[in-house]
C-alpha atoms as a PDB file:
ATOM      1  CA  UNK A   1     -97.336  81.027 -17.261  1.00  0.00           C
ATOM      2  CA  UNK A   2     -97.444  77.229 -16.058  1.00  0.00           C
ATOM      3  CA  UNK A   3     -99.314  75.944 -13.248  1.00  0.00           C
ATOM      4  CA  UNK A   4     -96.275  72.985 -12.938  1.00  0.00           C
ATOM      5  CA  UNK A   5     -93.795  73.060 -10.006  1.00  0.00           C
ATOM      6  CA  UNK A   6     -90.580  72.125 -11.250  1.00  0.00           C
ATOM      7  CA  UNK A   7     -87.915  70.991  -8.766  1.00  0.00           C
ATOM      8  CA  UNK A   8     -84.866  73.343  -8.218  1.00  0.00           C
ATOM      9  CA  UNK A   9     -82.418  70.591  -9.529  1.00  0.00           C
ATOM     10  CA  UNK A  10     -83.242  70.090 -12.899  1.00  0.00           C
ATOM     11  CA  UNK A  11     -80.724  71.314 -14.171  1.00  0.00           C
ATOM     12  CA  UNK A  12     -77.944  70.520 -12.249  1.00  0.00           C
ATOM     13  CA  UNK A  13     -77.437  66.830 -13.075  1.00  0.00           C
ATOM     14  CA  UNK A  14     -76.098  65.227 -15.875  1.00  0.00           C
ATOM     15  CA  UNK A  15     -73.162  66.786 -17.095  1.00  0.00           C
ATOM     16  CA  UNK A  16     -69.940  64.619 -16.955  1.00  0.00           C
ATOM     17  CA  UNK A  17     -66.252  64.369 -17.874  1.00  0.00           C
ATOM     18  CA  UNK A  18     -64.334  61.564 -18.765  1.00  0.00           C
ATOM     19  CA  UNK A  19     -61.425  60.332 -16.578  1.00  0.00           C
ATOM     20  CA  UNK A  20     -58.590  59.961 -18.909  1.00  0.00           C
ATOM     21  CA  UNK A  21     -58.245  61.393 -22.685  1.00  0.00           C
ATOM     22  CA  UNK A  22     -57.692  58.952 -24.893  1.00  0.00           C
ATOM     23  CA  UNK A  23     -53.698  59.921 -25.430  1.00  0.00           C
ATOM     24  CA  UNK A  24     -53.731  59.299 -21.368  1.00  0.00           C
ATOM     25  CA  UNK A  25     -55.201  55.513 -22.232  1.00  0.00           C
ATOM     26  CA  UNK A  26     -53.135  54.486 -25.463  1.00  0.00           C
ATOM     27  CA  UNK A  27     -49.599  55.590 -23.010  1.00  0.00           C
ATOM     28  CA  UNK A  28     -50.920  53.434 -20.289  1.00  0.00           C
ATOM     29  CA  UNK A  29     -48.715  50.000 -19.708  1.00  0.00           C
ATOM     30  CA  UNK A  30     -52.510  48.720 -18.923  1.00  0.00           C
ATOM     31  CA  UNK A  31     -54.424  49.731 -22.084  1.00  0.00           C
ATOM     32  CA  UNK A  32     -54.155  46.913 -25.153  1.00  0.00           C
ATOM     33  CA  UNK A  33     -53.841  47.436 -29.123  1.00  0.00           C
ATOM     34  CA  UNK A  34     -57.181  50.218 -29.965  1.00  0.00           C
ATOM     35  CA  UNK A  35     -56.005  49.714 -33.591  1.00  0.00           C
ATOM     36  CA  UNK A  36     -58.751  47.982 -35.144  1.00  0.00           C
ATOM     37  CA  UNK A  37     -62.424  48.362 -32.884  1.00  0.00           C
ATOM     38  CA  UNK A  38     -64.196  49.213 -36.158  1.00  0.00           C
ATOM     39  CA  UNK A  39     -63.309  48.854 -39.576  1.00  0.00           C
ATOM     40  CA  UNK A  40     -61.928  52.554 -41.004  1.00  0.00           C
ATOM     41  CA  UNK A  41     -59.298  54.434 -40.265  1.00  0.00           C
ATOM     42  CA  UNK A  42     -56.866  55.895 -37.745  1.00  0.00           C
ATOM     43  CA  UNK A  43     -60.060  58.740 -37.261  1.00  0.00           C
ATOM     44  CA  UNK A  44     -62.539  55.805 -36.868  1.00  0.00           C
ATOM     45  CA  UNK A  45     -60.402  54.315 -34.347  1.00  0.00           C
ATOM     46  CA  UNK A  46     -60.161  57.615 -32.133  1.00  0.00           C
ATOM     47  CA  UNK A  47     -63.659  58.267 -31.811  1.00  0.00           C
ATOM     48  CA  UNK A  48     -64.656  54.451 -31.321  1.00  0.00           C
ATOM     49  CA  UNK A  49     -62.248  55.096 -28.207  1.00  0.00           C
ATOM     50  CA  UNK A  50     -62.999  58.237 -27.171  1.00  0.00           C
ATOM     51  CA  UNK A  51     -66.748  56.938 -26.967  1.00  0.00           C
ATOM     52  CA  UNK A  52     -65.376  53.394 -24.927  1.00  0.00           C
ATOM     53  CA  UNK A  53     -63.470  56.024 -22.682  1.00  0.00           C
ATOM     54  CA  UNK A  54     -66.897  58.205 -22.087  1.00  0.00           C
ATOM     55  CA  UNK A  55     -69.094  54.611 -21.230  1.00  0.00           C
ATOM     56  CA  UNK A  56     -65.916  53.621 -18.957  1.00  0.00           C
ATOM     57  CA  UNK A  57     -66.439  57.248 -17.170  1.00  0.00           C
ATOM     58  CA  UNK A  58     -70.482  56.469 -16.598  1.00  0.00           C
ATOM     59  CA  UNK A  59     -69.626  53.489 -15.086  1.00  0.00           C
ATOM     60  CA  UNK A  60     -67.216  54.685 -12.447  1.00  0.00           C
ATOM     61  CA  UNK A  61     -69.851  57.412 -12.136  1.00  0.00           C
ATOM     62  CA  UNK A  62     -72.558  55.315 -11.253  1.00  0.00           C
ATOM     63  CA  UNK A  63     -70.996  52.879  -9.171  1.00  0.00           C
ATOM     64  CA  UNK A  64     -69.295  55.523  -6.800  1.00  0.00           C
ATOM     65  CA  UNK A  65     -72.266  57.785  -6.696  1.00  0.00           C
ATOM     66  CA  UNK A  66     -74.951  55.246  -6.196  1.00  0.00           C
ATOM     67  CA  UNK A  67     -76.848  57.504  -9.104  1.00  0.00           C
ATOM     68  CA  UNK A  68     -77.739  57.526 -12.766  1.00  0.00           C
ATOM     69  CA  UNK A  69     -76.327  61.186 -12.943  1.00  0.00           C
ATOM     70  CA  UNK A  70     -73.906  62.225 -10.456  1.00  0.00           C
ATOM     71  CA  UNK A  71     -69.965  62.240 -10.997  1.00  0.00           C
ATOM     72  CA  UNK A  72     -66.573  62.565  -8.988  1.00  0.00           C
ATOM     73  CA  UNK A  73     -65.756  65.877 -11.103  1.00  0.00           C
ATOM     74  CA  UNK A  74     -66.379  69.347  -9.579  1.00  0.00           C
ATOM     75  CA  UNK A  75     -70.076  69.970 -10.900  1.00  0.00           C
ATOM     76  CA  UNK A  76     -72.804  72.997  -9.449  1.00  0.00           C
ATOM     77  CA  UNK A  77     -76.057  71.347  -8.007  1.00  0.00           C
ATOM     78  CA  UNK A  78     -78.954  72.576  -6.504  1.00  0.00           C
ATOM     79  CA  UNK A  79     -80.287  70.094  -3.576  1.00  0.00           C
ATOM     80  CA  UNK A  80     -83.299  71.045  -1.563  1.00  0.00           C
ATOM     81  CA  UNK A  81     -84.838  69.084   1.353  1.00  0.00           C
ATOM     82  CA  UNK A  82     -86.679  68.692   4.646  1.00  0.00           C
ATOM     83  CA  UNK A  83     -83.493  69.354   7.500  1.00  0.00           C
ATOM     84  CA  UNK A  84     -84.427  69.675  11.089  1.00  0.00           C
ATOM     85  CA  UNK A  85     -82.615  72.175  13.142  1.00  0.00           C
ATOM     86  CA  UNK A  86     -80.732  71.105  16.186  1.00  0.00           C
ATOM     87  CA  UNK A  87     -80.809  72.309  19.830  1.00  0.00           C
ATOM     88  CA  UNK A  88     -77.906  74.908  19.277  1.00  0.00           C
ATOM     89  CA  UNK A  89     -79.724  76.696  16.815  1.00  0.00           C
ATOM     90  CA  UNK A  90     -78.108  75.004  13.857  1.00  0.00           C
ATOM     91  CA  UNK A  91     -78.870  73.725  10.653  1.00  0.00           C
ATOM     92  CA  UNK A  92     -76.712  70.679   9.526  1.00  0.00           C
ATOM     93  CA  UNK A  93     -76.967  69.667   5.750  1.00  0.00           C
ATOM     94  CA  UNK A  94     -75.209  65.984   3.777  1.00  0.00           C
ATOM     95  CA  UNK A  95     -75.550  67.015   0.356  1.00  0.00           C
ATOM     96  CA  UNK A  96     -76.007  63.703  -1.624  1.00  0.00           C
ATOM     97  CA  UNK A  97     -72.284  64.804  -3.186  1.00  0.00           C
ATOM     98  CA  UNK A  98     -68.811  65.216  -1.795  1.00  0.00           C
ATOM     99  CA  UNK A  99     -65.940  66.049  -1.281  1.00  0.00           C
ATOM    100  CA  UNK A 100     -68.044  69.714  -0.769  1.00  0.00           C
ATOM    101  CA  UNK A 101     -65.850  72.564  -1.943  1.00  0.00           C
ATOM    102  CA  UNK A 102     -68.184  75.949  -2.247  1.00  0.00           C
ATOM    103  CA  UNK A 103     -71.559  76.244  -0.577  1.00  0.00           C
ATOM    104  CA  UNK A 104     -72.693  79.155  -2.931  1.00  0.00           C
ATOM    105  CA  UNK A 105     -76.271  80.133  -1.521  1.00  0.00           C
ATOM    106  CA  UNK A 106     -78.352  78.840   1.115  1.00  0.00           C
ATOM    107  CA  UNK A 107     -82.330  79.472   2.289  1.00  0.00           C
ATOM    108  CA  UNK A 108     -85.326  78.407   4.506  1.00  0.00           C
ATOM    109  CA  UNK A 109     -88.256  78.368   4.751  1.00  0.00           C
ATOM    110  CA  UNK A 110     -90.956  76.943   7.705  1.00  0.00           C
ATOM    111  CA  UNK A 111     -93.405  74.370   6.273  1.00  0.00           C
ATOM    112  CA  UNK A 112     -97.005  75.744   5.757  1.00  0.00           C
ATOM    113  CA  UNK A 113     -95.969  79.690   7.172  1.00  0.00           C
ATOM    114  CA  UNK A 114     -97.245  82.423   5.510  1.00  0.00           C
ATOM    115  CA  UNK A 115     -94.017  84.011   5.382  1.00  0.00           C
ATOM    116  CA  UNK A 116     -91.317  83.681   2.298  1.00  0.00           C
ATOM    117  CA  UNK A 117     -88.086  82.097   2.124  1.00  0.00           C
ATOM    118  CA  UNK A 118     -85.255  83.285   4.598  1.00  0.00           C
ATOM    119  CA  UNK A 119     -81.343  83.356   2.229  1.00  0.00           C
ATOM    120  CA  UNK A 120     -78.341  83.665   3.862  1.00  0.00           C
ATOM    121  CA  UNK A 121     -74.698  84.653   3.021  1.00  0.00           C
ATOM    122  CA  UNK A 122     -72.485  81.860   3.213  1.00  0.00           C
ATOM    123  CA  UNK A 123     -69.518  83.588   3.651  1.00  0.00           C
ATOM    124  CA  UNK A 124     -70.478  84.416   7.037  1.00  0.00           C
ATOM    125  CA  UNK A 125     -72.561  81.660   8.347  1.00  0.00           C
ATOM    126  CA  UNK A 126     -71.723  78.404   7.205  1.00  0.00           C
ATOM    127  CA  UNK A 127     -68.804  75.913   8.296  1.00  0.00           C
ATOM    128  CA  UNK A 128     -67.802  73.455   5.477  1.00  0.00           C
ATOM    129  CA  UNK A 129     -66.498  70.087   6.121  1.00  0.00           C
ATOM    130  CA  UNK A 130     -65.883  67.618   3.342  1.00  0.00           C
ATOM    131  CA  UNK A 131     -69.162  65.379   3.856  1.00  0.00           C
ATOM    132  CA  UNK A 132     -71.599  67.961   5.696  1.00  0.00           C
ATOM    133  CA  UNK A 133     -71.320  71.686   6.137  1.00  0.00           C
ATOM    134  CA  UNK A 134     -73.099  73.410   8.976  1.00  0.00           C
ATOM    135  CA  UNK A 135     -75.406  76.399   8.760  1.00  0.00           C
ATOM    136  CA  UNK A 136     -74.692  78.818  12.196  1.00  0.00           C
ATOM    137  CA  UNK A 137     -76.763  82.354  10.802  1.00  0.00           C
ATOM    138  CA  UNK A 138     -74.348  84.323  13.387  1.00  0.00           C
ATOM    139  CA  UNK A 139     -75.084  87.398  11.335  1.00  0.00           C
ATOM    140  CA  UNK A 140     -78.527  86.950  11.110  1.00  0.00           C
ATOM    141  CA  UNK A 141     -81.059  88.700  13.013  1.00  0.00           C
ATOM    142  CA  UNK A 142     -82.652  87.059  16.013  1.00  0.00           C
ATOM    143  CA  UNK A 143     -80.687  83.639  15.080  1.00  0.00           C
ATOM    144  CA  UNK A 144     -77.602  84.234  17.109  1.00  0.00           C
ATOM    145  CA  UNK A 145     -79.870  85.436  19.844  1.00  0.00           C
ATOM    146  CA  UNK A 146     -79.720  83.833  23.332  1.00  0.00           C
ATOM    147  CA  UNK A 147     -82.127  83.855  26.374  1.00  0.00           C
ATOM    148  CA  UNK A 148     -81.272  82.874  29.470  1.00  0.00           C
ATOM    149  CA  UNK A 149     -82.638  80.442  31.992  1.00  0.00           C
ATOM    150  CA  UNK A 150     -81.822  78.229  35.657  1.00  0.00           C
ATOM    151  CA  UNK A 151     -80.335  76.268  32.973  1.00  0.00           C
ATOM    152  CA  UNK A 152     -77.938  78.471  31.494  1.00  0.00           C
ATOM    153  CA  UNK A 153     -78.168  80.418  27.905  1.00  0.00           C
ATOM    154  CA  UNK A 154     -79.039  78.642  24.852  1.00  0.00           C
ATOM    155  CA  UNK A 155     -80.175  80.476  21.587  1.00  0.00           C
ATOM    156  CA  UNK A 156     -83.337  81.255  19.730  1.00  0.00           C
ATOM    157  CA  UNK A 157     -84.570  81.840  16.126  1.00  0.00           C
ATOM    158  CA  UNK A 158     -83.940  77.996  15.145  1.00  0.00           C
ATOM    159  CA  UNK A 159     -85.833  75.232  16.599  1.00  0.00           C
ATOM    160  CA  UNK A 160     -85.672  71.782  15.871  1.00  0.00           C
ATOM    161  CA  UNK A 161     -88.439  71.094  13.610  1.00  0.00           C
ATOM    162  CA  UNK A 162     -88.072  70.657  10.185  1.00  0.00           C
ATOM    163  CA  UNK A 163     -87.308  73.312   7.350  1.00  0.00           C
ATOM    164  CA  UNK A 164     -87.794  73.543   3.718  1.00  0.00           C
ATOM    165  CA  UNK A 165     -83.986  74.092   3.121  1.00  0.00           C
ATOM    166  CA  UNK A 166     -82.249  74.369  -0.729  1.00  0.00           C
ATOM    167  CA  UNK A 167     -78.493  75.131  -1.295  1.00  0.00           C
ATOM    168  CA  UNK A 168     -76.403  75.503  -4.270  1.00  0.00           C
ATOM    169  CA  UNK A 169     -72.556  74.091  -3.666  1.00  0.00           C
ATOM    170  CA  UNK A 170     -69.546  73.104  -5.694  1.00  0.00           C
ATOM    171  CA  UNK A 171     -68.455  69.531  -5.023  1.00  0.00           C
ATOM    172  CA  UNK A 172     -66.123  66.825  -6.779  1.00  0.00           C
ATOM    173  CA  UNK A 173     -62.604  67.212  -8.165  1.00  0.00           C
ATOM    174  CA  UNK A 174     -61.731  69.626 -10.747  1.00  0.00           C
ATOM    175  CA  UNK A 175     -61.399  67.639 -14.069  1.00  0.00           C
ATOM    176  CA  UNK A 176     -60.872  70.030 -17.277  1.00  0.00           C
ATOM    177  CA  UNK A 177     -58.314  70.383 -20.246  1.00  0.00           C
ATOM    178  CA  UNK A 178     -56.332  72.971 -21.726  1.00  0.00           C
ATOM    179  CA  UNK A 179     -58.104  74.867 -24.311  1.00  0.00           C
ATOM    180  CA  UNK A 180     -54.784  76.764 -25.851  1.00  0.00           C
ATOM    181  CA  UNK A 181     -51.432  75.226 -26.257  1.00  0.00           C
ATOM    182  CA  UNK A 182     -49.487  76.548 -23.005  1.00  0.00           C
ATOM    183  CA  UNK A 183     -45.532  77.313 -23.779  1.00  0.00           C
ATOM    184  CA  UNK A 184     -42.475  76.445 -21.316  1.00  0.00           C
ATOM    185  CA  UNK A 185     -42.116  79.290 -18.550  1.00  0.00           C
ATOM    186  CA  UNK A 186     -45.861  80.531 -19.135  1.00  0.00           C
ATOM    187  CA  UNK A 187     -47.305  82.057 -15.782  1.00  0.00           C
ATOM    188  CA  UNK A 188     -50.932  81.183 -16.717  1.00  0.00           C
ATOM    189  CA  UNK A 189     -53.078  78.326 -18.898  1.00  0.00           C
ATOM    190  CA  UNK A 190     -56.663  78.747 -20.356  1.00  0.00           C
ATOM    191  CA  UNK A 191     -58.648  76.048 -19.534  1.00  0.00           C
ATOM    192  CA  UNK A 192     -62.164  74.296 -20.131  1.00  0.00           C
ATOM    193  CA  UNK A 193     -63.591  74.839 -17.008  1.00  0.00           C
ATOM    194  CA  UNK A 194     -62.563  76.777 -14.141  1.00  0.00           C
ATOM    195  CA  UNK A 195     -65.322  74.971 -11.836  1.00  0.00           C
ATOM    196  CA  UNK A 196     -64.225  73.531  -8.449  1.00  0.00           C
ATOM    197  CA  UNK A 197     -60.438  75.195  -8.813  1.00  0.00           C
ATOM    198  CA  UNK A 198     -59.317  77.898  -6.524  1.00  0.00           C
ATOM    199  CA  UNK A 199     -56.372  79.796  -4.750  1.00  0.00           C
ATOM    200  CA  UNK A 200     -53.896  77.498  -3.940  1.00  0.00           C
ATOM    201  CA  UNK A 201     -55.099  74.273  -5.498  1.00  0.00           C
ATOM    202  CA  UNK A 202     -52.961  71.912  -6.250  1.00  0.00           C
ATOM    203  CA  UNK A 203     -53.609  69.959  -9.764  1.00  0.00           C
ATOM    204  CA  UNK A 204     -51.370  67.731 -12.433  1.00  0.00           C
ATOM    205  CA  UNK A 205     -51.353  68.871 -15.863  1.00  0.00           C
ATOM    206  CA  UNK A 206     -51.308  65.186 -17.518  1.00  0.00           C
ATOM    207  CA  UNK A 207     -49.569  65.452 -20.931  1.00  0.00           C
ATOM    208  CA  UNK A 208     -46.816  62.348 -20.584  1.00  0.00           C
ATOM    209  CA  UNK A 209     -43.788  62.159 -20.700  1.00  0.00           C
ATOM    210  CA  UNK A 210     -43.945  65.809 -19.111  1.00  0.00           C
ATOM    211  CA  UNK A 211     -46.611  65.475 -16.632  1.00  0.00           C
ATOM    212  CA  UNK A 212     -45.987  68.117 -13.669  1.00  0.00           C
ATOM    213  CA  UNK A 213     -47.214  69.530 -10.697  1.00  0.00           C
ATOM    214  CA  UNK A 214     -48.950  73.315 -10.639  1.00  0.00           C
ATOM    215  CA  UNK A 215     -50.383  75.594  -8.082  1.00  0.00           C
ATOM    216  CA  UNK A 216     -53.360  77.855  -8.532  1.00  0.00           C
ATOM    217  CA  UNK A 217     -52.091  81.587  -7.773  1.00  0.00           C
ATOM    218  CA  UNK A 218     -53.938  83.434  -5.109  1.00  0.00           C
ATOM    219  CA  UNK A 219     -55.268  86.296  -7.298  1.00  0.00           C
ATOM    220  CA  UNK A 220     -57.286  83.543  -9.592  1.00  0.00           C
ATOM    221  CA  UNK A 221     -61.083  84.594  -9.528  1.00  0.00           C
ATOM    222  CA  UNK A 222     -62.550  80.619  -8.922  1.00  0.00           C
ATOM    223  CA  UNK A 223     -64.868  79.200 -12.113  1.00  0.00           C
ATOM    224  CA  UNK A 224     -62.936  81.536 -14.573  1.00  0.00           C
ATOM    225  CA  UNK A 225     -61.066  80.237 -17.745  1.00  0.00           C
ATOM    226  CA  UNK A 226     -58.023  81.911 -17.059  1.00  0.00           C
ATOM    227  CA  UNK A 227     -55.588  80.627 -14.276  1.00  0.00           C
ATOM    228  CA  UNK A 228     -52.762  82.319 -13.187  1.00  0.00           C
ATOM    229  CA  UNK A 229     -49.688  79.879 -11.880  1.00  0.00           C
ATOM    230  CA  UNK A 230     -47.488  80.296  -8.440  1.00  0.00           C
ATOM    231  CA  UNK A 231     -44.710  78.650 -10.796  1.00  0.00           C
ATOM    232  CA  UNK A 232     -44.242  79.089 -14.487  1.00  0.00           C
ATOM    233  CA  UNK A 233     -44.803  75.921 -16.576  1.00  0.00           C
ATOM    234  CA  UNK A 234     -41.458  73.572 -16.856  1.00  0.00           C
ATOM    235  CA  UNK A 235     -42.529  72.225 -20.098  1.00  0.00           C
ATOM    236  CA  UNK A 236     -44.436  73.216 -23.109  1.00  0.00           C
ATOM    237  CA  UNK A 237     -48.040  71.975 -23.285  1.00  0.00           C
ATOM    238  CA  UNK A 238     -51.082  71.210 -25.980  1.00  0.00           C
ATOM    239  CA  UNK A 239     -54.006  71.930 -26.500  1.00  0.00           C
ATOM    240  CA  UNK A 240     -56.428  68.974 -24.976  1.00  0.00           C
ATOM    241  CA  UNK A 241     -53.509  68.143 -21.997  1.00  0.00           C
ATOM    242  CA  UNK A 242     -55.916  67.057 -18.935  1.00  0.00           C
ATOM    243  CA  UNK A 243     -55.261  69.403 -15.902  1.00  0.00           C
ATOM    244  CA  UNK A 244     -57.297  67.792 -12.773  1.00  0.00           C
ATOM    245  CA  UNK A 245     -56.840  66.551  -9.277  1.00  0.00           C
ATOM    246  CA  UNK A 246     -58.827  63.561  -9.866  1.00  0.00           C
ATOM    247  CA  UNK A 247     -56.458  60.768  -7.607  1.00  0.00           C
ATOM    248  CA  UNK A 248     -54.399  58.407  -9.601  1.00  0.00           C
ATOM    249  CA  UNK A 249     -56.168  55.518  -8.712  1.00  0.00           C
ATOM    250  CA  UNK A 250     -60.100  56.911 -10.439  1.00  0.00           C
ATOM    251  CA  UNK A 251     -57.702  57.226 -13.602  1.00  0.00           C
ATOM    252  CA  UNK A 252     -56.564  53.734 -13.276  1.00  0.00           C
ATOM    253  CA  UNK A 253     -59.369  52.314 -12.870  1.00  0.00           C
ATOM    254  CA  UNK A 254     -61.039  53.999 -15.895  1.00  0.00           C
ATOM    255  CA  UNK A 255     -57.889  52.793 -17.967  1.00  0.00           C
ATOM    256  CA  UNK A 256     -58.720  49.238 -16.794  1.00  0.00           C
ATOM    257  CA  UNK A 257     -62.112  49.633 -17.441  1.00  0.00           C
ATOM    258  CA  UNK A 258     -61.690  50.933 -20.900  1.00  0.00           C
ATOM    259  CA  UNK A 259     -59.684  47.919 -21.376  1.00  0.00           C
ATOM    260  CA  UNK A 260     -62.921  45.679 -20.585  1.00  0.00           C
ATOM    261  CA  UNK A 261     -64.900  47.141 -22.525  1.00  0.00           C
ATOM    262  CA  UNK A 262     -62.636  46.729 -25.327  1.00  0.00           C
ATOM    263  CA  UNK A 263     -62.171  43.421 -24.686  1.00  0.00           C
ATOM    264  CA  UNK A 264     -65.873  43.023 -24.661  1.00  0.00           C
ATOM    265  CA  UNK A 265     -66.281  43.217 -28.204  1.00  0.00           C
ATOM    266  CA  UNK A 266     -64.520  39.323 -28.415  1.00  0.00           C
ATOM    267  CA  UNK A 267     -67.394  37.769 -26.340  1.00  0.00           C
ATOM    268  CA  UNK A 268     -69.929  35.772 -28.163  1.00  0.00           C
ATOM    269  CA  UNK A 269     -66.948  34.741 -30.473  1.00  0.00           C
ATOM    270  CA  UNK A 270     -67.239  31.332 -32.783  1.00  0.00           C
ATOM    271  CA  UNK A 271     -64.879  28.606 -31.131  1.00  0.00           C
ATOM    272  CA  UNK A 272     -63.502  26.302 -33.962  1.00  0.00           C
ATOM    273  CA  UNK A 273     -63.304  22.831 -32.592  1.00  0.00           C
ATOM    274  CA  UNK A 274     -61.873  19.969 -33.833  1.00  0.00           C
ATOM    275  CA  UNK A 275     -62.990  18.029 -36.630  1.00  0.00           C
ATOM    276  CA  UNK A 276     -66.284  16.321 -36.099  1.00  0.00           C
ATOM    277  CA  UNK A 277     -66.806  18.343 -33.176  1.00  0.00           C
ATOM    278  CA  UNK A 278     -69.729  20.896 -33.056  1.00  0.00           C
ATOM    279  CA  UNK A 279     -68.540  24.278 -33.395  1.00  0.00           C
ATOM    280  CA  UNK A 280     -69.708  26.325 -30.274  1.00  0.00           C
ATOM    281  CA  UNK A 281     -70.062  30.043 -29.112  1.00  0.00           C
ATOM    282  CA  UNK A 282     -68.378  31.411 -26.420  1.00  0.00           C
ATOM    283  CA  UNK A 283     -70.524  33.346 -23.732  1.00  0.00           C
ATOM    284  CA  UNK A 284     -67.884  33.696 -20.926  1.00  0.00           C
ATOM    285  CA  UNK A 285     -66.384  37.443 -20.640  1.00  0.00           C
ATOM    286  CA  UNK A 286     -62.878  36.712 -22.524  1.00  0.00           C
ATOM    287  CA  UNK A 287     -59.197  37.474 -21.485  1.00  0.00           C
ATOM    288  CA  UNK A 288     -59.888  37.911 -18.103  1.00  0.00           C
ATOM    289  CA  UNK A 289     -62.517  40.969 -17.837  1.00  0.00           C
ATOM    290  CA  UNK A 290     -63.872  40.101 -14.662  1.00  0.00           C
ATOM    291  CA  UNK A 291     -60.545  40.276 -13.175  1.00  0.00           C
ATOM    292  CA  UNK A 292     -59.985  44.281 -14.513  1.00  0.00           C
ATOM    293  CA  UNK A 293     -63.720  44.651 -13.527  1.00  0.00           C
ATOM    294  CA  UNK A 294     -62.739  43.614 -10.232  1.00  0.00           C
ATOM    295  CA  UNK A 295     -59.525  45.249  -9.745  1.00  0.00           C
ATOM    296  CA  UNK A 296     -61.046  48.797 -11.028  1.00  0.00           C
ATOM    297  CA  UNK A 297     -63.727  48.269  -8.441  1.00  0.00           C
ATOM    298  CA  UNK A 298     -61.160  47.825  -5.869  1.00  0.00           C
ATOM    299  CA  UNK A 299     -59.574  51.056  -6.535  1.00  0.00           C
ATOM    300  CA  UNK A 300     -62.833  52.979  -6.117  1.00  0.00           C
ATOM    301  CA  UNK A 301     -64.051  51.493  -2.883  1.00  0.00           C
ATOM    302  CA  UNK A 302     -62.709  54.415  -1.155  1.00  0.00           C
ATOM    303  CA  UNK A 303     -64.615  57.151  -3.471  1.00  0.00           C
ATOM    304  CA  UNK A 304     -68.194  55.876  -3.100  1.00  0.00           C
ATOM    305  CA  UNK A 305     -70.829  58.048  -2.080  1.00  0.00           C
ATOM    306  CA  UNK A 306     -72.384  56.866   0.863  1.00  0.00           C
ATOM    307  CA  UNK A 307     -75.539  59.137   1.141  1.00  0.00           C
ATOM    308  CA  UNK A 308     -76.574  59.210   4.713  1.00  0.00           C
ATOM    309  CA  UNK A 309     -80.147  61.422   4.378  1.00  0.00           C
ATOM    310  CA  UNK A 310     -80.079  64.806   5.088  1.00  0.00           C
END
């Protein structure tokens, strides 16, 4: 027993994938020489990446989500807040997240009533649209119901004060990897995560040269491991291949900002002048960071989160 109130997102936040693997960064005409970042070997090298790659990931996460713990990949949350109904006997929610894919549960409750939370099925009573989805209870009783008036007939059940509202939902683009090696003309890959992926999603299995195009079968059961293919694989995959629809240019821009980071480890670097000349240290960002910095920020302009209040 606790006498704390804990709040219904705790656990929600937090977890994130990285935007490229580090195979996808060291084939990139972008990336530079990852050969020596720390002293050791080839292994020593690969995690040192792998680690650049994950701090690379945070960043894009931060700056397009605004947050400290929010991501572009398909995640679960749990958002609750005050949301006033509107005059047709609606409830319209902007999660803090999008694009929205699944709105998985939804309830309400009236501030200081005696009376418990109301849940509804989703299924039947809620209209998603990428930023916003729109609760309409039509099979719930008394919300659909409509008196009438000199003015016409407008319904009851919802007014438009506020209501303690909380929603689970699936937002974010579907960023996993292959968790079995997947042979040429296979029907089906295992997978990571099966989060945010449904019938008839489109994703790229990344595994270059023999990147290719797939389509999620209709008789896939969403956030399973398993998923069947409309096509069978043209080419013969491993273990660890990326399979996502996360747009070409979030990928980039993680590539160049890998890159930066990389280059990072050169500022603060002795300058050797000439003779009789007092040696100095250089505290400008070196070979041009800013510029990748820049250009990366460029290319995820279009995927910030611009959280307009519920």
């Amino acid at each position: 027993m606790t006498n704390s109130a804990y709040a219904p997102y705790l656990q929600t936040y937090g977890v994130t994938t990285p935007y490229i693997t580090t195979e996808e960064y060291q084939r990139a005409p972008t990336a530079i020489d990852v050969n020596n970042l720390l002293s050791g070997g080839p292994q020593t090298q690969l995690i040192a990446l792998q680690e650049t790659i994950a701090r690379a990931s945070s960043w894009i996460d931060q700056y397009v989500t605004g947050s400290a713990y929010n991501t572009l990949c398909a995640t679960s949350n749990v958002e609750n807040a005050r949301v006033w109904g509107n005059r047709t006997g609606q409830i319209i929610v902007h999660p803090k997240l999008w694009p929205i894919l699944e709105v998985s549960s939804f309830s309400y409750g009236v501030p200081g009533a005696n009376a418990t939370n109301s849940y509804i099925t989703p299924a039947n009573n809620i209209w998603i649209e990428p930023a916003q989805f729109i609760v309409q209870p039509n099979t719930t009783f008394a919300w659909s119901t409509q008196i009438s008036g000199q003015m016409g007939a407008w319904p009851i059940g919802i007014g438009t004060e506020a209501y303690l509202c909380e929603w689970t939902y699936v937002n974010g683009f579907p960023n996993t990897t292959l968790t079995a090696a997947a042979s040429v003309g296979a029907a089906s890959v295992t997978v990571k995560s099966g989060l945010g992926i449904y019938p008839g999603t489109q994703l790229t299995l990344y595994d270059a040269p023999y990147d290719e195009q797939v389509v999620v079968a209709s008789n896939f059961t969403p956030d399973t491991t398993l998923i069947p293919l409309v096509n069978p694989l043209t080419y013969t995959h491993q273990a660890g291949s990326t399979l996502t629809n996360i747009p070409a240019a979030v990928k980039a821009a993680a590539i160049l900002l890998t890159t930066a980071l990389v280059k990072q480890r050169g500022s603060g670097a002795l300058i050797a002048q000439d003779m009789g000349v007092i040696t100095q240290t250089n505290n400008k960002n070196p070979q041009n960071i800013d510029g990748d910095i820049q250009l990366a920020m460029e290319m995820l302009n279009n995927f910030r989160q611009r959280f307009i209040g519920y």
